[in-house]
Protein backbone atom coordinates (compact mmCIF):
# COMPACT_ATOMS: atom_id res chain seq x y z
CA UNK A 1 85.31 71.99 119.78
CA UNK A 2 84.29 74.14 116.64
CA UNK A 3 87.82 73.66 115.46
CA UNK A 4 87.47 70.33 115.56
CA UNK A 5 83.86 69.67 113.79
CA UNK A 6 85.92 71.66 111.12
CA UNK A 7 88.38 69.40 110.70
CA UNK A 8 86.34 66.43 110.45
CA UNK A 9 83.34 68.22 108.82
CA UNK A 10 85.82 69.75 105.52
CA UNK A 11 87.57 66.33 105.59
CA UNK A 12 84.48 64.24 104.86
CA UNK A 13 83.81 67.38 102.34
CA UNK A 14 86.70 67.22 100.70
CA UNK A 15 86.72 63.47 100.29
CA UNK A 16 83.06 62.95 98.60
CA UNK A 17 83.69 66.09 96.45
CA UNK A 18 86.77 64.83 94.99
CA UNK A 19 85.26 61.77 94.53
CA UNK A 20 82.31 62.94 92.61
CA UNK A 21 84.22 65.63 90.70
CA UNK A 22 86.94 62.91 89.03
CA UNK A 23 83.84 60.57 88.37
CA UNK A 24 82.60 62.97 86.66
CA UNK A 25 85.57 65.41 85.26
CA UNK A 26 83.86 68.24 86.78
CA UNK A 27 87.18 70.58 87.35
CA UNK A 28 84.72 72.78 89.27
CA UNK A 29 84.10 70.53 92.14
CA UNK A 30 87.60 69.60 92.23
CA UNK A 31 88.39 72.80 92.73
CA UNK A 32 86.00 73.40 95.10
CA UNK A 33 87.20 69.52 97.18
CA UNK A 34 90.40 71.95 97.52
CA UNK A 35 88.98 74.73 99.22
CA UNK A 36 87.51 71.97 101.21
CA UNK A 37 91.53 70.99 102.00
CA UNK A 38 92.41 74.40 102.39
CA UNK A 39 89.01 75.07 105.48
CA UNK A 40 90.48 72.21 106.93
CA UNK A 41 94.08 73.05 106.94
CA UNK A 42 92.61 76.49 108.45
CA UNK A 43 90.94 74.57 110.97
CA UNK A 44 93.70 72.69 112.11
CA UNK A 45 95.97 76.14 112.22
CA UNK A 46 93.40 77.69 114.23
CA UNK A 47 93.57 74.31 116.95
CA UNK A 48 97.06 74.80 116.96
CA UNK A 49 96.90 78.48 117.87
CA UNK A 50 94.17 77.99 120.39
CA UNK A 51 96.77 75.46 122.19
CA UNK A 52 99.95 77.68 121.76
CA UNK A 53 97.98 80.74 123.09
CA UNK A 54 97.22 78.53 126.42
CA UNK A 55 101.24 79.13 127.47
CA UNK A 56 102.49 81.66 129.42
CA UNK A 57 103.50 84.24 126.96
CA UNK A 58 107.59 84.72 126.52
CA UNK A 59 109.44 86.95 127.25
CA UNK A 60 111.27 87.50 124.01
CA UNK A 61 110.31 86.17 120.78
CA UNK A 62 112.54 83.37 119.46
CA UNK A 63 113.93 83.47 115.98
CA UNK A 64 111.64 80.51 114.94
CA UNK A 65 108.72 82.37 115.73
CA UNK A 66 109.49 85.55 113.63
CA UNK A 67 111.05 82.48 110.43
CA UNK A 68 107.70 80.82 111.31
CA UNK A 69 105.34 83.91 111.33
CA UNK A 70 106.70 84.94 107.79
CA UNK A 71 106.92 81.41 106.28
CA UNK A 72 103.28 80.13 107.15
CA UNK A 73 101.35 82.78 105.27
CA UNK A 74 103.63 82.71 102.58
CA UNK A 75 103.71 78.44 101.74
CA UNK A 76 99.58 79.07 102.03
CA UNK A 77 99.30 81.79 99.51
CA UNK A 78 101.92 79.74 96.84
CA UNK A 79 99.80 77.13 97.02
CA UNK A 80 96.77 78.84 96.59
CA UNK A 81 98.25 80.49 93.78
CA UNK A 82 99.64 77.26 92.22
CA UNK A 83 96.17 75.87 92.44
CA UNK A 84 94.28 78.63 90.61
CA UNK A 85 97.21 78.76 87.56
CA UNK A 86 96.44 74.64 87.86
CA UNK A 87 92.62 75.36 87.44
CA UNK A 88 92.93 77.54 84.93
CA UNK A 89 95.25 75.85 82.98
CA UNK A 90 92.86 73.11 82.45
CA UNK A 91 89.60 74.85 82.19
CA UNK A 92 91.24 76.79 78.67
């Protein structure tokens, strides 16, 4: 249930923060609509794992899980990394 307010709470969030921050230019609550994204895409993660962690556990991990548990953390942190070289690019 948390997981879910979350989702819906950082959506609505993210939504009325971008609005207001290209109204008014302000890169600062752009930036901060975006962290808004990123809770949310947390949120959703953390649903997901909740619902995986309901299965019997295998066995033997599969090669997707080891591709997956390397690949997820690393497509978050270039993104967060794109986003702050973004934010600081047009701040100077």
């Amino acid at each position: 249930l948390a997981s879910i307010v979350g989702i819906i709470s950082n959506f609505f969030l993210f939504g009325f923060k971008l609005f207001v921050g290209l109204i008014t230019g302000a890169i600062s609550i752009v930036a901060d609509a975006i962290n808004n994204l990123a809770d949310m895409g947390s949120s959703i993660v953390t649903l997901i794992g909740f619902k995986l962690s309901s299965n019997p556990i295998p066995t033997q991990y599969s090669l997707l899980f080891c591709v997956l548990n390397a690949l997820v953390p690393s497509i978050g942190s270039t993104i967060q990394i794109y986003l702050v070289v973004f934010i600081f690019s047009n701040t100077c």
